[in-house]
C-alpha atoms as a PDB file:
ATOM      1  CA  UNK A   1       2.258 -14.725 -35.964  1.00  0.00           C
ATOM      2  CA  UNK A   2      -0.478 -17.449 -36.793  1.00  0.00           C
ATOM      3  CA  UNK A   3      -2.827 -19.322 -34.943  1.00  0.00           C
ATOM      4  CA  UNK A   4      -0.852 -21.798 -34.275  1.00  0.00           C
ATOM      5  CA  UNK A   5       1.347 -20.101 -31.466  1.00  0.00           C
ATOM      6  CA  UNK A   6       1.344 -21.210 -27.634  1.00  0.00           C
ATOM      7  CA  UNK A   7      -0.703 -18.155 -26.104  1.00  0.00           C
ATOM      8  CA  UNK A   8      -2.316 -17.959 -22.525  1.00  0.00           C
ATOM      9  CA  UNK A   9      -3.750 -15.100 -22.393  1.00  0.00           C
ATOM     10  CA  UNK A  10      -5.652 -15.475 -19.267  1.00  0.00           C
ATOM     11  CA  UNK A  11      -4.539 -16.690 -15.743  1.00  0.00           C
ATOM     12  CA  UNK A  12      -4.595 -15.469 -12.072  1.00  0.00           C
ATOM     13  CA  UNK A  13      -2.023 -14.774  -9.522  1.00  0.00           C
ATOM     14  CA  UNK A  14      -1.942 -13.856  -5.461  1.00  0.00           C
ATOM     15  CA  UNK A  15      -2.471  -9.955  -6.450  1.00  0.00           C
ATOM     16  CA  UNK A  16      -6.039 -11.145  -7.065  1.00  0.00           C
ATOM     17  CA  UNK A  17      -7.253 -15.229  -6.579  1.00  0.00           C
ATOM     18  CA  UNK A  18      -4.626 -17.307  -7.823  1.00  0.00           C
ATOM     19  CA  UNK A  19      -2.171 -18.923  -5.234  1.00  0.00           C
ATOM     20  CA  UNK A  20       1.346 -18.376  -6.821  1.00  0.00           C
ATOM     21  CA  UNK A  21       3.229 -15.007  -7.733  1.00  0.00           C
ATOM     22  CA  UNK A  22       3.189 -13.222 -11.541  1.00  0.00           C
ATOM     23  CA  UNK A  23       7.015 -14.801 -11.197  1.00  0.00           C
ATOM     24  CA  UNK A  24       6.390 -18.285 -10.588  1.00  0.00           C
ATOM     25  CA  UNK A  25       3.392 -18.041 -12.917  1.00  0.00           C
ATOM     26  CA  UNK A  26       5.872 -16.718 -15.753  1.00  0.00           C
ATOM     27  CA  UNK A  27       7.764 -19.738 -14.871  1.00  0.00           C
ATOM     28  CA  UNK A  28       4.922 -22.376 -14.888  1.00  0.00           C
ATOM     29  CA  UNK A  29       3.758 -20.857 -18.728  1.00  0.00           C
ATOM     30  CA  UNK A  30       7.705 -20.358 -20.211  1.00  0.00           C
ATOM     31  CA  UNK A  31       8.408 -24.107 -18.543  1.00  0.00           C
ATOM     32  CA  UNK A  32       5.165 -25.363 -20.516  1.00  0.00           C
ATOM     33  CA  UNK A  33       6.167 -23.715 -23.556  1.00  0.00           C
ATOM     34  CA  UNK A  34       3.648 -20.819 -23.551  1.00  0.00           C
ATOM     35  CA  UNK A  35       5.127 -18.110 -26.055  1.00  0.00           C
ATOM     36  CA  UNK A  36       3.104 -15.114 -25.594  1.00  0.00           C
ATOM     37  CA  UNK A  37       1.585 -14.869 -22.105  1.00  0.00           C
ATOM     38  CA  UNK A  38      -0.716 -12.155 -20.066  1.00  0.00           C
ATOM     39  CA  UNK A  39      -1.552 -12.007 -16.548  1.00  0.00           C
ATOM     40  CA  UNK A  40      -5.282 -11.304 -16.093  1.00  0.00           C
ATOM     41  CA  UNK A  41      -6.101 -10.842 -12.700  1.00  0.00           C
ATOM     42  CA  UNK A  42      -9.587  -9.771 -11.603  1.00  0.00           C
ATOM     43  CA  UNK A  43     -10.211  -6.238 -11.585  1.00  0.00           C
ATOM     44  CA  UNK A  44      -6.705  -5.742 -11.008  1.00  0.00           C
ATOM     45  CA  UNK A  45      -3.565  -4.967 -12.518  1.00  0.00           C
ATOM     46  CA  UNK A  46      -1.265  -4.047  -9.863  1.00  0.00           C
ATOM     47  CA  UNK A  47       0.994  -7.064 -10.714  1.00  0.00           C
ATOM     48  CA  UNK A  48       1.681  -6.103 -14.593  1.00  0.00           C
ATOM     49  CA  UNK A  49       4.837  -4.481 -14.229  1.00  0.00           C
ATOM     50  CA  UNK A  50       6.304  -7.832 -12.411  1.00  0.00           C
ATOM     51  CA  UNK A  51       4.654  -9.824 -14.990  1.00  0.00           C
ATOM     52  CA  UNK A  52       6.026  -8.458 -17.829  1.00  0.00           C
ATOM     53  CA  UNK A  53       9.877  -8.429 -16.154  1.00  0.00           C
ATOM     54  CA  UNK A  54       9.095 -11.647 -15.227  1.00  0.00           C
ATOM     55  CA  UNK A  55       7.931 -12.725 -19.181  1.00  0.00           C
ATOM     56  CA  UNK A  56      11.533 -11.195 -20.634  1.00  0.00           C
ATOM     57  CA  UNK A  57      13.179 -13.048 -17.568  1.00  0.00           C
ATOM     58  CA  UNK A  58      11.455 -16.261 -18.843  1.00  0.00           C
ATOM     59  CA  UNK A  59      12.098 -15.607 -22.596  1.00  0.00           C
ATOM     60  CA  UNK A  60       8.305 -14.994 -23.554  1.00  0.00           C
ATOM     61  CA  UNK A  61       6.844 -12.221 -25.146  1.00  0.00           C
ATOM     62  CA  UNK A  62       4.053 -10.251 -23.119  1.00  0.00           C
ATOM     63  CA  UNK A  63       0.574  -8.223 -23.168  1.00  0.00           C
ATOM     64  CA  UNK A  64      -1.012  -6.360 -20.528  1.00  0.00           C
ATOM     65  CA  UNK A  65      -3.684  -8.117 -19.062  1.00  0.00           C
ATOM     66  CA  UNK A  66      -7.083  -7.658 -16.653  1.00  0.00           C
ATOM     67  CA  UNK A  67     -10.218  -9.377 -16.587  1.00  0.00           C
ATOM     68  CA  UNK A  68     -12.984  -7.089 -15.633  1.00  0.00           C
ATOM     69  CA  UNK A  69     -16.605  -8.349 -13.369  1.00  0.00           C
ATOM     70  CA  UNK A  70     -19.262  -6.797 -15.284  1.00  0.00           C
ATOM     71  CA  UNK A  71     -23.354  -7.106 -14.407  1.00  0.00           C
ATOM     72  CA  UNK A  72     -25.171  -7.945 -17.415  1.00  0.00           C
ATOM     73  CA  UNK A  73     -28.580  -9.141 -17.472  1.00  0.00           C
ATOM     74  CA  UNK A  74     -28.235  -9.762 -13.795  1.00  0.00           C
ATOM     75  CA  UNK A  75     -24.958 -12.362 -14.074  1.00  0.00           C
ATOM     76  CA  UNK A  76     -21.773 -11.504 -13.700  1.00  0.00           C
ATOM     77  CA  UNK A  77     -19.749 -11.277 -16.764  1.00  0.00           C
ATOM     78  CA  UNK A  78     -16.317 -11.054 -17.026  1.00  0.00           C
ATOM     79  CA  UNK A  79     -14.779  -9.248 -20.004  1.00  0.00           C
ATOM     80  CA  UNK A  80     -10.943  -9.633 -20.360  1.00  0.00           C
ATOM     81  CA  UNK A  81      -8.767  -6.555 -21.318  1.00  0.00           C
ATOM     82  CA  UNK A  82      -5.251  -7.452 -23.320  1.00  0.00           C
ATOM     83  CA  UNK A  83      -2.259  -4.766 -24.820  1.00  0.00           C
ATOM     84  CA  UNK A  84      -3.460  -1.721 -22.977  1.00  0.00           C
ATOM     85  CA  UNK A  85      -1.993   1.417 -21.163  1.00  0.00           C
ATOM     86  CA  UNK A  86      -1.535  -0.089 -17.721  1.00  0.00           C
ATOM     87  CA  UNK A  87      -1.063   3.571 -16.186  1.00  0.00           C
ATOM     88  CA  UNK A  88      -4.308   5.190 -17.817  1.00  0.00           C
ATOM     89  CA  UNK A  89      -6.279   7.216 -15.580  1.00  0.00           C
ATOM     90  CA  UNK A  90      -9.619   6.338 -16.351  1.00  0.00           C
ATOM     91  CA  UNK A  91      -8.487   2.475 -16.593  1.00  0.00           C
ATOM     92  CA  UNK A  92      -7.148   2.436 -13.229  1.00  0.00           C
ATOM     93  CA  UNK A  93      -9.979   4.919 -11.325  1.00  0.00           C
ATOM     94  CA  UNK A  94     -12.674   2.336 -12.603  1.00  0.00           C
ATOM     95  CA  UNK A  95     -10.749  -0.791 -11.739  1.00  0.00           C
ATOM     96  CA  UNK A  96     -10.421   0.775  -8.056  1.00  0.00           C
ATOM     97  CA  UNK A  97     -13.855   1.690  -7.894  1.00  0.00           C
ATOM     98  CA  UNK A  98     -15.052  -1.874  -9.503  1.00  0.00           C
ATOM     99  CA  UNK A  99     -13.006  -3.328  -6.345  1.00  0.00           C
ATOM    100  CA  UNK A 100     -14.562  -0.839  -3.596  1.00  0.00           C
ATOM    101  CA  UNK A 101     -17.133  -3.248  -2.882  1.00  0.00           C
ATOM    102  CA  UNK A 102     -15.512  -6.427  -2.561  1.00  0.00           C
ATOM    103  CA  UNK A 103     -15.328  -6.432   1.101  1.00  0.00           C
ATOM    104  CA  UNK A 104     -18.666  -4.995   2.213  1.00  0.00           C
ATOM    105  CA  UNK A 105     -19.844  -8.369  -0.137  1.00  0.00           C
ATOM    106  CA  UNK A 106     -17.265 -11.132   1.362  1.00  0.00           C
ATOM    107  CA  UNK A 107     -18.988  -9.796   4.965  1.00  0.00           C
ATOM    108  CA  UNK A 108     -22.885 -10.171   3.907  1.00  0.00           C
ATOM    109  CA  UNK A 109     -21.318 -13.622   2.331  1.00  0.00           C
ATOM    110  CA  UNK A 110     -19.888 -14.222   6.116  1.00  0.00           C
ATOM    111  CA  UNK A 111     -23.450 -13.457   7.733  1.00  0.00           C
ATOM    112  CA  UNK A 112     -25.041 -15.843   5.399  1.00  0.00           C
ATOM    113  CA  UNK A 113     -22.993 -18.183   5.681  1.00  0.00           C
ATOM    114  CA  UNK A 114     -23.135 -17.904   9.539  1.00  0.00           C
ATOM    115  CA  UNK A 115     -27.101 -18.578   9.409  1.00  0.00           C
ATOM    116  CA  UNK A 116     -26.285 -22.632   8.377  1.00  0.00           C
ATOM    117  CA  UNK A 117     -23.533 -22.806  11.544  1.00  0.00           C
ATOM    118  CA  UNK A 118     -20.352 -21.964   9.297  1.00  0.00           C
ATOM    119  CA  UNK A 119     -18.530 -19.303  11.505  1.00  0.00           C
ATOM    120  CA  UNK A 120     -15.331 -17.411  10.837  1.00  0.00           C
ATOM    121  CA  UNK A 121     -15.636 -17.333   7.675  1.00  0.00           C
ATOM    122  CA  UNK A 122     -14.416 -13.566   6.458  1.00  0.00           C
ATOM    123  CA  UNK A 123     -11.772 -14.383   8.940  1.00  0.00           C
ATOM    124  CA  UNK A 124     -10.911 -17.877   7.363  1.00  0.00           C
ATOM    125  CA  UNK A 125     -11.283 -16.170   3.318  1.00  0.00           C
ATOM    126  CA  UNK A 126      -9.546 -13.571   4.303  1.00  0.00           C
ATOM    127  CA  UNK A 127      -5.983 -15.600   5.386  1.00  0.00           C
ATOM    128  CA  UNK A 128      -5.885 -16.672   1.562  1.00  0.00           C
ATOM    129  CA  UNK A 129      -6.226 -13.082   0.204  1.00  0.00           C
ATOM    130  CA  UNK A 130      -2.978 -11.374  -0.127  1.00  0.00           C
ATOM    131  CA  UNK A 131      -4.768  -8.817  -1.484  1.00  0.00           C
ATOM    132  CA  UNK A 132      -7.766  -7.883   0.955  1.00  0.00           C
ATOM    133  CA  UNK A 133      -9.440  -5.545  -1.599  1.00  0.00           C
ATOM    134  CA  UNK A 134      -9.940  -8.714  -4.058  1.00  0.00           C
ATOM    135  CA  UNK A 135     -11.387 -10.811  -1.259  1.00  0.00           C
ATOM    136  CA  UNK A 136     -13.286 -13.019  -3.125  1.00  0.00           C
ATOM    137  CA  UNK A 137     -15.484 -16.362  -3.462  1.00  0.00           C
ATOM    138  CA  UNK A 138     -12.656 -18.329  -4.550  1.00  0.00           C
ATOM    139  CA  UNK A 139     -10.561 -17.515  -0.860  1.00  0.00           C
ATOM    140  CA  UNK A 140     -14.256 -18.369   1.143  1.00  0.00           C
ATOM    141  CA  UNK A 141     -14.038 -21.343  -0.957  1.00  0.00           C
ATOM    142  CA  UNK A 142     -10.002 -22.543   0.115  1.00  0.00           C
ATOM    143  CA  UNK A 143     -11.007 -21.600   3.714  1.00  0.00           C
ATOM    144  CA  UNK A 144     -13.994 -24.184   3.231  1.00  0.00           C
ATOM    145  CA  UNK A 145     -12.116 -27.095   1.663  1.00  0.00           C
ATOM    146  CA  UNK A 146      -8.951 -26.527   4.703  1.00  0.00           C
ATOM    147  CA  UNK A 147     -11.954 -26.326   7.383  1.00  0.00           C
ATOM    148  CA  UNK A 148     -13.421 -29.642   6.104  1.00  0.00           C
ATOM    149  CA  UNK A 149     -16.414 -28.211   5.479  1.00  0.00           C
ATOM    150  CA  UNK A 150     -15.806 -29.374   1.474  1.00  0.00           C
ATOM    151  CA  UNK A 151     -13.058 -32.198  -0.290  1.00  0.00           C
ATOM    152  CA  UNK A 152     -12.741 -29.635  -2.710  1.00  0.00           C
ATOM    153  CA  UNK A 153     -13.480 -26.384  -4.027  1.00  0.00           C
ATOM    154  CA  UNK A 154     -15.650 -27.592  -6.791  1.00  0.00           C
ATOM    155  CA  UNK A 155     -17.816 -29.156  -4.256  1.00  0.00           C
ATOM    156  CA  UNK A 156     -18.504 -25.455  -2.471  1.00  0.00           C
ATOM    157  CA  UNK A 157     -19.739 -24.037  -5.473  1.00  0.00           C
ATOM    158  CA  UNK A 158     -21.923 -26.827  -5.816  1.00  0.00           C
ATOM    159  CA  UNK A 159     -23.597 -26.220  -2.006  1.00  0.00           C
ATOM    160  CA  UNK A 160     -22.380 -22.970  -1.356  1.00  0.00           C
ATOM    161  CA  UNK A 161     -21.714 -19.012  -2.643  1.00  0.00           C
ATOM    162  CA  UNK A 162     -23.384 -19.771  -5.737  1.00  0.00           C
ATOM    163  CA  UNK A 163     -27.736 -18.584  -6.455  1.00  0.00           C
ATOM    164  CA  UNK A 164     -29.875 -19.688  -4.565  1.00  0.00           C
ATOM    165  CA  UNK A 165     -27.582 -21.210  -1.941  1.00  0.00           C
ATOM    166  CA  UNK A 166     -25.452 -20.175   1.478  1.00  0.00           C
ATOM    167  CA  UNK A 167     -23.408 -17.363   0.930  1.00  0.00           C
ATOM    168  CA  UNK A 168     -24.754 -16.163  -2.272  1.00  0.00           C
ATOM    169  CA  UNK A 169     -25.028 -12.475  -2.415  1.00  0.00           C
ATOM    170  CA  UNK A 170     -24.968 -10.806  -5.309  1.00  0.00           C
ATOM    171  CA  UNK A 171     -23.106  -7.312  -5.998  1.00  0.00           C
ATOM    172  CA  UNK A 172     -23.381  -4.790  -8.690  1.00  0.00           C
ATOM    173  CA  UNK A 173     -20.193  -4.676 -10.826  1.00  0.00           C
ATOM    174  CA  UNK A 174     -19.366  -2.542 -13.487  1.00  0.00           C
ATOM    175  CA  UNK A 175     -21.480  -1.991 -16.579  1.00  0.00           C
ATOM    176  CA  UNK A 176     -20.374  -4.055 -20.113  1.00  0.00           C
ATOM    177  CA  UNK A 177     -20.107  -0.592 -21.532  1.00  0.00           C
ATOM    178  CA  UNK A 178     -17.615   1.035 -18.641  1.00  0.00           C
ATOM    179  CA  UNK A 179     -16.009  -2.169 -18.751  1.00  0.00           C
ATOM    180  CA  UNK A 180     -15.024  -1.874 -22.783  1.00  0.00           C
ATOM    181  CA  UNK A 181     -14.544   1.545 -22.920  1.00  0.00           C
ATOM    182  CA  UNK A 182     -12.332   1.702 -20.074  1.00  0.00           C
ATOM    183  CA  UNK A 183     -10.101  -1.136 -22.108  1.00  0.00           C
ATOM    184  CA  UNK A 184     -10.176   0.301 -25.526  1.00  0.00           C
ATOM    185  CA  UNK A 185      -9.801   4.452 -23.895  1.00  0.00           C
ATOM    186  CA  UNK A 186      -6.158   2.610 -23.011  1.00  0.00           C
ATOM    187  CA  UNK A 187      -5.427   1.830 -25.835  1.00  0.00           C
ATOM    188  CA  UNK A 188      -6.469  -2.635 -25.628  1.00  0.00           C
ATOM    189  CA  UNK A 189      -8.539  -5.058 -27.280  1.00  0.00           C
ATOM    190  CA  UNK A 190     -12.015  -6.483 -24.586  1.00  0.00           C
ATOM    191  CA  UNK A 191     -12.877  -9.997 -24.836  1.00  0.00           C
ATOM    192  CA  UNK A 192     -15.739 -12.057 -24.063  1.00  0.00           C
ATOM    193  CA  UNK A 193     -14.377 -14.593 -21.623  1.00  0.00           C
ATOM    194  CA  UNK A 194     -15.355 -18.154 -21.438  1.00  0.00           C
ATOM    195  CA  UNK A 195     -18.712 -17.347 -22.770  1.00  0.00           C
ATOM    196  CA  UNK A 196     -20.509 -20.698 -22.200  1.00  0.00           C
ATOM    197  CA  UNK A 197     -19.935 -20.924 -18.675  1.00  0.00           C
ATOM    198  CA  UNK A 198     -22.773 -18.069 -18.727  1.00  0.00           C
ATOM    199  CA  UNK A 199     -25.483 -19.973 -19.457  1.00  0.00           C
ATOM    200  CA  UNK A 200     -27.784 -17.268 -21.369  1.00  0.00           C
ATOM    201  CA  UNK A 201     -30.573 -18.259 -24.017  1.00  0.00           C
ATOM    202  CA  UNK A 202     -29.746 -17.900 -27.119  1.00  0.00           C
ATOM    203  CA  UNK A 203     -31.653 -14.142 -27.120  1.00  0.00           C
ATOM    204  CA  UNK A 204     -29.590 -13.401 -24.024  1.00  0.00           C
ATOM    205  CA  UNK A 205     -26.490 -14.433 -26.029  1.00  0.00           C
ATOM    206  CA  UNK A 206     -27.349 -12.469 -28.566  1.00  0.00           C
ATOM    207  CA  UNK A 207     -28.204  -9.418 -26.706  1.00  0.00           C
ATOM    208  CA  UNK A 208     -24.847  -9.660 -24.871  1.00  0.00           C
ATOM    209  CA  UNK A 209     -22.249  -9.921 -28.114  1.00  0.00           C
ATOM    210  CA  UNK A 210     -24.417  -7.530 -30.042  1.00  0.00           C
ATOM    211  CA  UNK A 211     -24.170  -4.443 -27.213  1.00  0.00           C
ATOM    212  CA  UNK A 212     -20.394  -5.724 -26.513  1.00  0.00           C
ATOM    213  CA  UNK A 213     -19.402  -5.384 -30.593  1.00  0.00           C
ATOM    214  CA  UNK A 214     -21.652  -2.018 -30.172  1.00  0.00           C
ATOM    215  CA  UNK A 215     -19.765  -0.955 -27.295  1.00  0.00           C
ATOM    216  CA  UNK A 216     -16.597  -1.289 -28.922  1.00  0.00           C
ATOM    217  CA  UNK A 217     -15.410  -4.984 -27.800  1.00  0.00           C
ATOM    218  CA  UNK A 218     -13.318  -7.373 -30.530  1.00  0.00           C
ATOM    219  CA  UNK A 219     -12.904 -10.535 -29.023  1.00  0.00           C
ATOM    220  CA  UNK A 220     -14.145 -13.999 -27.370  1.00  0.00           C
ATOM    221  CA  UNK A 221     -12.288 -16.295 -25.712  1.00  0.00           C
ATOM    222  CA  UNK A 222     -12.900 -19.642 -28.155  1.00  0.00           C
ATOM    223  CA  UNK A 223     -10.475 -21.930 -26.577  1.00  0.00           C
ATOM    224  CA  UNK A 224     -10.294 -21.682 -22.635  1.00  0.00           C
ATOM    225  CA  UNK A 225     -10.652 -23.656 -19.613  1.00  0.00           C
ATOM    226  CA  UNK A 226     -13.833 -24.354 -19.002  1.00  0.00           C
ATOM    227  CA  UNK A 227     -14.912 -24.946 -22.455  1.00  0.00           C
ATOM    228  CA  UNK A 228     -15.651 -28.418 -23.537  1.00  0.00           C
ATOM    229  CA  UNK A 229     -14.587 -29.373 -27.480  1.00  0.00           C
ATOM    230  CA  UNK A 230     -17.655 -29.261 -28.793  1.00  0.00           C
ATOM    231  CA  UNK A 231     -17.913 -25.378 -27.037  1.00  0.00           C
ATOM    232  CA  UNK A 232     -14.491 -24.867 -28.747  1.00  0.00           C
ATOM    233  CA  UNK A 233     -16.190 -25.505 -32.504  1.00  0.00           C
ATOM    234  CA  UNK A 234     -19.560 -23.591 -31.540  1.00  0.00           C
ATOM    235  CA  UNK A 235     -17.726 -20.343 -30.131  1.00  0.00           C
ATOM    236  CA  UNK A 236     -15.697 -20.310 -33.391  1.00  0.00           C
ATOM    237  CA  UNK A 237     -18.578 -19.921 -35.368  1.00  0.00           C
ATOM    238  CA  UNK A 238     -19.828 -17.151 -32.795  1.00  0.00           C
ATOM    239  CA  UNK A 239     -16.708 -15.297 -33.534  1.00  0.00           C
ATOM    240  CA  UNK A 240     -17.158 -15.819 -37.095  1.00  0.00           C
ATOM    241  CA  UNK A 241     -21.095 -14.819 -36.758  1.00  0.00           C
ATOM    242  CA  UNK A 242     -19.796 -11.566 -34.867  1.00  0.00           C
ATOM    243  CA  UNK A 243     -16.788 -10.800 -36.973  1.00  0.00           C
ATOM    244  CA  UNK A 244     -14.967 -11.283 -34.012  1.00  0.00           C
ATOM    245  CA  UNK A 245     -10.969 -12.191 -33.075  1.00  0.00           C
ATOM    246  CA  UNK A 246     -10.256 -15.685 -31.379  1.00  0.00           C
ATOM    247  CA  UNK A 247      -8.276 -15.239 -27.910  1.00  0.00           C
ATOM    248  CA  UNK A 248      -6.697 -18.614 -26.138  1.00  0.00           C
ATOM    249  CA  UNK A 249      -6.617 -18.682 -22.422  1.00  0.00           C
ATOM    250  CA  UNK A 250      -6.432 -21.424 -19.219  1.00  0.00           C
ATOM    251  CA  UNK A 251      -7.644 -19.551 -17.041  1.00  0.00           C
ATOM    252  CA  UNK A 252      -5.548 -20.895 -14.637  1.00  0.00           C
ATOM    253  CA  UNK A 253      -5.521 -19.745 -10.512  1.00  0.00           C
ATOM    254  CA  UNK A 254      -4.231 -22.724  -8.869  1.00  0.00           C
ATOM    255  CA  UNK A 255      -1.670 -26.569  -9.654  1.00  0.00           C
ATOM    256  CA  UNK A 256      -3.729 -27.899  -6.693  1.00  0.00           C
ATOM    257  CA  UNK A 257      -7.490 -26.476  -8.065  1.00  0.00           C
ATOM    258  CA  UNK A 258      -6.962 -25.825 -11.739  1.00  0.00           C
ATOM    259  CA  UNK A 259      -8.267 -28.215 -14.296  1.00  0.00           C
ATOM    260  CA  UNK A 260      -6.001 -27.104 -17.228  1.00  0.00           C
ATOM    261  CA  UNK A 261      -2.418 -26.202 -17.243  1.00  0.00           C
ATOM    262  CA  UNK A 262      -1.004 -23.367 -18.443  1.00  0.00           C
ATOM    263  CA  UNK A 263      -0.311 -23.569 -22.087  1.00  0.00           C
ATOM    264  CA  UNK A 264      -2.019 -26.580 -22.723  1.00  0.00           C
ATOM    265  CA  UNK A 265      -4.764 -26.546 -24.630  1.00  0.00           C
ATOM    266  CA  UNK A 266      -5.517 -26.661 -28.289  1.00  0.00           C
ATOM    267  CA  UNK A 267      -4.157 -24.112 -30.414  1.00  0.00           C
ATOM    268  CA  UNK A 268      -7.107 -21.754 -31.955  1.00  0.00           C
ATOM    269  CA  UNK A 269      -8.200 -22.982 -35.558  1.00  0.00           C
ATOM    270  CA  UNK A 270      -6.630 -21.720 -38.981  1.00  0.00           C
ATOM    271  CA  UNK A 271     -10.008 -20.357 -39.976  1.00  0.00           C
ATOM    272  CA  UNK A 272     -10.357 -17.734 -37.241  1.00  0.00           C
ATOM    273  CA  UNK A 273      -8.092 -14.610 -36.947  1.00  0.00           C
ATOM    274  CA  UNK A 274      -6.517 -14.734 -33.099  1.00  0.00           C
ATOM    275  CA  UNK A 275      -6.418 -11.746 -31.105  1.00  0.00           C
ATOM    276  CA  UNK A 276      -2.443 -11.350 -31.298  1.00  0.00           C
ATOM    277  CA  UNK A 277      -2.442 -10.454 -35.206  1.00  0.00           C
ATOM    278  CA  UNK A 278      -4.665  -7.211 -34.244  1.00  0.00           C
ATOM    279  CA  UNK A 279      -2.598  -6.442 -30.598  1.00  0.00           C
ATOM    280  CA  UNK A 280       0.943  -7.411 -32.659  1.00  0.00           C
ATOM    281  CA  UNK A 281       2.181  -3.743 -31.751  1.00  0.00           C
ATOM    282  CA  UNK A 282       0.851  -3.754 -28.163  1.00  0.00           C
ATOM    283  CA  UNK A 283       3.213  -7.137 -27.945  1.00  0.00           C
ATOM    284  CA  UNK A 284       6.326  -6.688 -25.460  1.00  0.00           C
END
């Protein structure tokens, strides 16, 4: 396989924030030519065995997906796990226990959000969360926009759930070293996901690839969603500076919220080796 191949290698369905089922997500990608997919859902991988029927249904080849929260340098990270053992017992005990505090944060988010006049609001998150473990920001944010309280969900995270404003409250995830270790003990490759959206100094940058490559981590998502063209060309040369593979992802949740399709984004450049050539035997 080269770099030129239609991979998304990161999107979300209902078992964590997205709005449509591993199926008609296997759909969307095979319909939009996608050729290797993985679902990545947060934390999360009760939906892998559906996803991958649901791939061979569709005529696309598959890898085991998660994406991971992780607290580093007080942000949350989120490192993306692809080709591992989904049934490995140290995998799935830390995914559980990353998830254990979910709920105890979407109610302190409620109380918050309660002290500007917004009530209801676990209530209202909590009818968009099929899965009430993964309660998250994103299903306060749908309740918001259906409420009125927003047009969209872009404009919540401008006034809301974000630092520094109404429902913000912050929660201690997983470490970047349980997060890797748990991914490569079973067998996968960790990622860097969408690394700009981060907003680190350069030394913060620096500090987080350098422990992540110590830690045991091999990739960075170069071409995703939320990176702009020019943040395509300068995370190339960060996974050329780090010796690191090149993964390709939309990061897609939602047709009525997402801003890139699945499978539509530029393919990775010739110059940078893509995570598939190291996971080719993890590939189903």
């Amino acid at each position: 396989m080269t770099s030129i191949l239609n991979a998304d290698l990161h999107c979300h369905s209902v078992v964590s924030d997205g709005t449509l089922t591993p199926e008609e997500i296997a759909q969307r990608a095979s319909a939009n030519g996608v050729e290797l997919w993985a679902l990545t859902d947060h934390d999360e991988i009760g939906g892998q065995a559906r996803a991958a029927a649901a791939a061979k249904a569709c005529g696309m080849r598959y890898l085991t997906g998660v994406e991971i929260s992780v607290t580093f340098l007080h942000q949350t990270v989120h490192i993306v796990g692809l080709g591992f053992d989904a049934e490995n017992a140290a995998l799935v005990a830390g995914l559980q226990q990353t998830r254990g505090g979910r709920r105890e944060r979407a109610l302190d988010m409620a109380k918050d959000l309660e002290r500007v006049g917004i009530h209801g609001a676990f209530e209202g998150a909590l009818q968009y969360a099929s899965n009430p473990n993964l309660i998250s920001r994103t299903h306060f944010a749908r309740h918001l926009v259906e409420t009125g309280v927003c047009k969209e969900t872009s404009e919540v995270f401008r006034k809301y759930l974000t630092e520094g404003k109404p429902g913000y409250v912050e929660h201690r995830w997983a470490t970047l070293k349980d997060a890797v270790t748990w991914i490569t003990g079973a067998g996968g490759m960790a990622i860097v996901a969408h690394p700009a959206r981060y907003k680190f100094t350069a030394n913060e940058e620096f500090a987080l690839f350098t422990e992540f490559k110590g830690h045991g981590g091999q990739g960075v998502e170069v071409v995703t969603g939320s990176h702009t063209a020019a943040e395509y060309v300068s995370y190339a040369a960060v996974a050329q500076d780090y010796g690191l593979a090149a993964s390709r992802g939309s990061d897609f949740h939602s047709p009525l919220e997402s801003h890139t399709e699945l499978g539509t984004l530029p393919y990775l450049s010739g110059t940078l080796t893509p995570v598939w050539e190291l996971l080719a035997a993890r590939i189903q």
